[in-house]
N, C-alpha and C. Protein backbone atom coordinates (compact mmCIF):
# COMPACT_ATOMS: atom_id res chain seq x y z
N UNK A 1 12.87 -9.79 5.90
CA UNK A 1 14.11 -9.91 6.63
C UNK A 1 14.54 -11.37 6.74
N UNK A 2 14.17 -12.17 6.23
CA UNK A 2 14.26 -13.80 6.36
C UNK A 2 14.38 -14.16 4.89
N UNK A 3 14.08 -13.62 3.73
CA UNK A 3 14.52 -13.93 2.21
C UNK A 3 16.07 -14.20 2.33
N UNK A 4 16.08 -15.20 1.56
CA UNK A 4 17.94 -15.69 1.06
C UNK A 4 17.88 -14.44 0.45
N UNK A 5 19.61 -14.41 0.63
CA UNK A 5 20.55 -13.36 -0.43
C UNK A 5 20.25 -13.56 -1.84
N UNK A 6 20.25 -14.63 -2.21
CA UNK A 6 19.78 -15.14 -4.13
C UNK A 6 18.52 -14.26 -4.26
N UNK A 7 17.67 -14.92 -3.39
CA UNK A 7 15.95 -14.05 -3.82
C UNK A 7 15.94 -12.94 -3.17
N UNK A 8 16.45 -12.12 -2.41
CA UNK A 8 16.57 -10.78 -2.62
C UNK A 8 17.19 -10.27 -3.65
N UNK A 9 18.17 -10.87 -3.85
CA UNK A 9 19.30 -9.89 -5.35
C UNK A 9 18.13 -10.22 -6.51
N UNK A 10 17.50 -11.34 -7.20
CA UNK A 10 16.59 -11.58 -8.00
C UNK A 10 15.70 -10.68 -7.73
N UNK A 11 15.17 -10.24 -7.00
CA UNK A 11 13.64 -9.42 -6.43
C UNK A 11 14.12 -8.04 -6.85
N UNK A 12 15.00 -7.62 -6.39
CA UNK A 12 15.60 -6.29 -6.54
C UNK A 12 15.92 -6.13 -8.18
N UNK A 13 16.86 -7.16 -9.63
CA UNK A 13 16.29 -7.10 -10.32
C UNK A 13 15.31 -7.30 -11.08
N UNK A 14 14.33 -8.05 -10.58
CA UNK A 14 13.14 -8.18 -11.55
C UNK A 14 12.63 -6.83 -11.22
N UNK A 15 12.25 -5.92 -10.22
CA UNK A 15 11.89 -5.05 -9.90
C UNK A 15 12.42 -3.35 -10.24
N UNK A 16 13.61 -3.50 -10.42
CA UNK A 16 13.98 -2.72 -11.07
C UNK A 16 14.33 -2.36 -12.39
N UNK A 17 14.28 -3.54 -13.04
CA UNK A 17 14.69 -3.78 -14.82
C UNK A 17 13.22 -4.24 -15.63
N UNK A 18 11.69 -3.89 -14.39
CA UNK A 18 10.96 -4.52 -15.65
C UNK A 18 9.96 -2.91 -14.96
N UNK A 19 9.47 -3.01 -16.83
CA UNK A 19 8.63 -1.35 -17.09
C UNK A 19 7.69 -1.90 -16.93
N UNK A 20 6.61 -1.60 -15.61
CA UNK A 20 5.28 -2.00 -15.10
C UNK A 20 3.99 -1.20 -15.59
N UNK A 21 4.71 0.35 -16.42
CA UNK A 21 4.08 1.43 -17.01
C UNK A 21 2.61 0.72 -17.48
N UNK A 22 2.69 -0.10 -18.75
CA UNK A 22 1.27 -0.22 -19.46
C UNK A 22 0.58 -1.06 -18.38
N UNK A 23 0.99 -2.07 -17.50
CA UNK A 23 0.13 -2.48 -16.23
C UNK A 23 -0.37 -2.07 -15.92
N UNK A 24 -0.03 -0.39 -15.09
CA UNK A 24 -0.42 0.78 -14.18
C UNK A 24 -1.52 1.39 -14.94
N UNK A 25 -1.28 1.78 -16.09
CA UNK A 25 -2.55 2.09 -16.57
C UNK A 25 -3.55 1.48 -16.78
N UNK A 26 -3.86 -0.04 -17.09
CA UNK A 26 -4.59 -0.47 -16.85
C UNK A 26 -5.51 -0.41 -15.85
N UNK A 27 -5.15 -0.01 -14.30
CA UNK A 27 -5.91 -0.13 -13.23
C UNK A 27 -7.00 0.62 -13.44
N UNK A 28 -8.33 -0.28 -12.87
CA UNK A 28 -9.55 0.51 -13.37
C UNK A 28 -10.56 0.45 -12.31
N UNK A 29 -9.48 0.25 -10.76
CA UNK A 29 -10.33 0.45 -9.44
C UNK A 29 -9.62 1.71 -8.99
N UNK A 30 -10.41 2.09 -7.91
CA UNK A 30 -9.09 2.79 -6.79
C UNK A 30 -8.23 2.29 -5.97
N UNK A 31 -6.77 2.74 -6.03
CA UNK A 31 -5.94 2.43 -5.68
C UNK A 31 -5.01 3.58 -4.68
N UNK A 32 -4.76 2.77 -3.29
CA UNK A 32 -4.40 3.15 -2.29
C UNK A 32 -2.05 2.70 -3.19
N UNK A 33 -1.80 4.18 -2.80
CA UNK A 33 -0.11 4.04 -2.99
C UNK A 33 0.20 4.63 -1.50
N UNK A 34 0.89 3.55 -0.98
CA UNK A 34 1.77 4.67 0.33
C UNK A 34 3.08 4.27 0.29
N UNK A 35 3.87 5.35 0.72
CA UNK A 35 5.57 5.39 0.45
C UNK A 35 5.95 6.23 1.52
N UNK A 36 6.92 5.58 1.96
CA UNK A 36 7.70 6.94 2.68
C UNK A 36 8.38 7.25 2.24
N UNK A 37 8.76 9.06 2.97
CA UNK A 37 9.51 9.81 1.89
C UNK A 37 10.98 9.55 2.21
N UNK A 38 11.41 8.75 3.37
CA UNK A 38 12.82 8.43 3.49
C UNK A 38 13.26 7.08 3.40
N UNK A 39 12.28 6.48 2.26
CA UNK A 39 12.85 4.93 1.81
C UNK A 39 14.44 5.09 0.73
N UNK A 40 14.85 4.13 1.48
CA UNK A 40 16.70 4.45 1.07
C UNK A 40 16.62 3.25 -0.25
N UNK A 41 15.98 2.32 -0.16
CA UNK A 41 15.37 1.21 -0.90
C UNK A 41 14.96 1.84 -2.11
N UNK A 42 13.65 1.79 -2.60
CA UNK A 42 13.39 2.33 -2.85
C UNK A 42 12.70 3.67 -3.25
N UNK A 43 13.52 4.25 -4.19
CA UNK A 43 12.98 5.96 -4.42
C UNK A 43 11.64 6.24 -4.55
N UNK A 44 11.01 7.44 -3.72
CA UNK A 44 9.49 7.42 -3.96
C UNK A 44 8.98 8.42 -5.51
N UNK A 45 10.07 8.67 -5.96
CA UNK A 45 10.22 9.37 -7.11
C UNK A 45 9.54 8.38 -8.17
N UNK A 46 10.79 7.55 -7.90
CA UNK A 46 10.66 6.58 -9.29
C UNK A 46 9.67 5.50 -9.25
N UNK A 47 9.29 5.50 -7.75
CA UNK A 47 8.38 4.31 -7.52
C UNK A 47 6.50 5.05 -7.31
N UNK A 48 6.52 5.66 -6.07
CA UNK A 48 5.25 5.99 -5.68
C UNK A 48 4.62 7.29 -6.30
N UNK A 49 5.53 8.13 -6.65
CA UNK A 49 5.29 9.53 -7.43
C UNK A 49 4.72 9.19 -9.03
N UNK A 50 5.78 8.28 -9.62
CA UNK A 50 5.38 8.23 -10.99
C UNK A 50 3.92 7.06 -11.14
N UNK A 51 3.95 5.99 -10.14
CA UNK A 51 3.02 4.95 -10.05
C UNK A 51 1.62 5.62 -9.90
N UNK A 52 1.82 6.55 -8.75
CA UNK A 52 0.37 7.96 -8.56
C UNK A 52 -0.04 8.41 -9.98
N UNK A 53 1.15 8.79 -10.60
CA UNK A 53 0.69 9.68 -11.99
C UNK A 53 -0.02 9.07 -13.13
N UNK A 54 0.89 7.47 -13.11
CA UNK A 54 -0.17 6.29 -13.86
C UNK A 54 -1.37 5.64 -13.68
N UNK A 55 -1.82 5.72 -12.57
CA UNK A 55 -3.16 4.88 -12.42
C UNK A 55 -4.02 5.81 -11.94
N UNK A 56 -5.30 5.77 -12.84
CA UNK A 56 -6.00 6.13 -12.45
C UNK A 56 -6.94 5.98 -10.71
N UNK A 57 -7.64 6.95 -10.44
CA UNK A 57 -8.34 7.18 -9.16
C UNK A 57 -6.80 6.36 -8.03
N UNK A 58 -5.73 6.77 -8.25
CA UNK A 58 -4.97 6.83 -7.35
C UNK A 58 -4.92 7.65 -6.12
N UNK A 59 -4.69 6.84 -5.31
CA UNK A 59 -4.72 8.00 -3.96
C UNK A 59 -2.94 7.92 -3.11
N UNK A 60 -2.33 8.63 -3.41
CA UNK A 60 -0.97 8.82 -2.46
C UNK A 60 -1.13 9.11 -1.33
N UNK A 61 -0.79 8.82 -0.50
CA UNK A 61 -0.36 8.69 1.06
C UNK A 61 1.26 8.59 1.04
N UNK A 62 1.77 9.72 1.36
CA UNK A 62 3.03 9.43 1.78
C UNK A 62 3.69 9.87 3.40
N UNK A 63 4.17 9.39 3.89
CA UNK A 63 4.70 8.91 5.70
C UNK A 63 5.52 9.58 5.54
N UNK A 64 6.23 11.06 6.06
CA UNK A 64 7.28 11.65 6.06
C UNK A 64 8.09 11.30 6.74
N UNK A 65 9.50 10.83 6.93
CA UNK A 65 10.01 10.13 7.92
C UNK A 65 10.38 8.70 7.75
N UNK A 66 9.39 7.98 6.76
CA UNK A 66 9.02 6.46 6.76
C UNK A 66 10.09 6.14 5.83
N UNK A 67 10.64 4.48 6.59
CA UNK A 67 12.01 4.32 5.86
C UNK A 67 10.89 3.01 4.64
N UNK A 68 11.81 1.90 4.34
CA UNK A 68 11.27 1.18 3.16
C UNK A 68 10.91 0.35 3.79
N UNK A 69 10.91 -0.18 5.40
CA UNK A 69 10.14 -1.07 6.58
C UNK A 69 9.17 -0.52 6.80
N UNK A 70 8.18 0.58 6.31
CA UNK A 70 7.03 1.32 7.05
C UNK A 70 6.36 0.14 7.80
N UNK A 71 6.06 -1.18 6.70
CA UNK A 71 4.86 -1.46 7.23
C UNK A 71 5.45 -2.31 8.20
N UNK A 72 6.59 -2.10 9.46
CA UNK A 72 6.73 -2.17 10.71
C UNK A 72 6.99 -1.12 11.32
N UNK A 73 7.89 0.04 10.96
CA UNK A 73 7.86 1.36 11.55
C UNK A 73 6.94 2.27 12.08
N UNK A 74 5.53 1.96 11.26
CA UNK A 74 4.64 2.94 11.07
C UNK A 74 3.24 1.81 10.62
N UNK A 75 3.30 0.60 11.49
CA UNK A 75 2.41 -0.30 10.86
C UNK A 75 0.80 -0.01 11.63
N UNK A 76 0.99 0.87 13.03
CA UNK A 76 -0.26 1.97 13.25
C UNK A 76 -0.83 2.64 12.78
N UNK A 77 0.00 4.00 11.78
CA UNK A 77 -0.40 4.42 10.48
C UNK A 77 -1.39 3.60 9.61
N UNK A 78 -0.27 2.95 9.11
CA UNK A 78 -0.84 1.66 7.87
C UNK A 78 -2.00 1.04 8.06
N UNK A 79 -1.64 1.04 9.17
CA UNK A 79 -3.64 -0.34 9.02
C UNK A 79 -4.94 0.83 9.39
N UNK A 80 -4.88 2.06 9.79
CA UNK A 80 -5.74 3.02 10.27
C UNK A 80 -6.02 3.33 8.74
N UNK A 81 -5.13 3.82 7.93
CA UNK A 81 -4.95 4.35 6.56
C UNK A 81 -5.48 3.30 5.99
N UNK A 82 -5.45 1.80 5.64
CA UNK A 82 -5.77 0.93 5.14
C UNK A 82 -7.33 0.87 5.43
N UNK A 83 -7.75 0.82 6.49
CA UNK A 83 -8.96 0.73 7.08
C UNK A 83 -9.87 1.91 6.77
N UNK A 84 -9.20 2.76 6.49
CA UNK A 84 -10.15 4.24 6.21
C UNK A 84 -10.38 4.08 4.65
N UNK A 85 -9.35 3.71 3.97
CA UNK A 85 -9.61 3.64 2.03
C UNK A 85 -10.15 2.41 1.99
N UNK A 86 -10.34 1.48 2.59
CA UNK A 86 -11.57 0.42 2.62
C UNK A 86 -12.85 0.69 2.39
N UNK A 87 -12.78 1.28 3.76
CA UNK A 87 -14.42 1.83 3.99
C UNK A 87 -14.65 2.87 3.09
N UNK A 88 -14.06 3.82 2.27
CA UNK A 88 -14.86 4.68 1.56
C UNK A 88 -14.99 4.42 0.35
C-alpha cells in the first residue's frame, strides 16, 4: 500500500506478461500455495489453481472469503497455516 504508481503498474506487468510455467516445475521441495477465493487482483484460477497443478508436493490452502490483502485480512489464518506446514 506504500509502492509508487510506476512500480505498481511495472509489478502488475512483469507479473502478468511473464510464463513462470517451466520455473514451477522445477520446484523440488514442498510448497505451501494460499489464495483467496475472492482476490479481485489476482485470479486464483490463473494464479493459485494452475501454480498447485505445476509444482510438485504442492499443498493449496485456499481462504474462502479472502480478498488479495489476506495476509492482513486473515493474517491469524496465515501465520497458524504457515506454522503448521513448517513443522510437518
Amino acid at each position: 500500500m506504500q509502492a509508487g504508481h510506476k512500480n505498481a503498474l511495472d509489478c502488475i506487468k512483469a507479473f502478468s506478461e511473464t510464463d513462470f510455467t517451466e520455473d514451477l516445475k522445477k520446484f523440488d521441495l514442498p510448497t505451501l500455495i494460499i489464495h483467496g477465493d475472492d482476490d479481485q487482483i489476482v485470479p486464483i484460477g490463473a494464479a493459485a489453481i494452475a501454480s498447485a497443478k505445476l509444482v510438485k508436493n504442492a499443498t493449496l490452502k485456499v481462504y474462502p472469503g479472502a480478498p488479495h490483502g489476506l495476509t492482513d485480512t486473515h493474517k491469524d489464518q496465515l501465520n497458524a497455516d504457515l506454522l503448521s506446514f513448517l513443522k510437518d
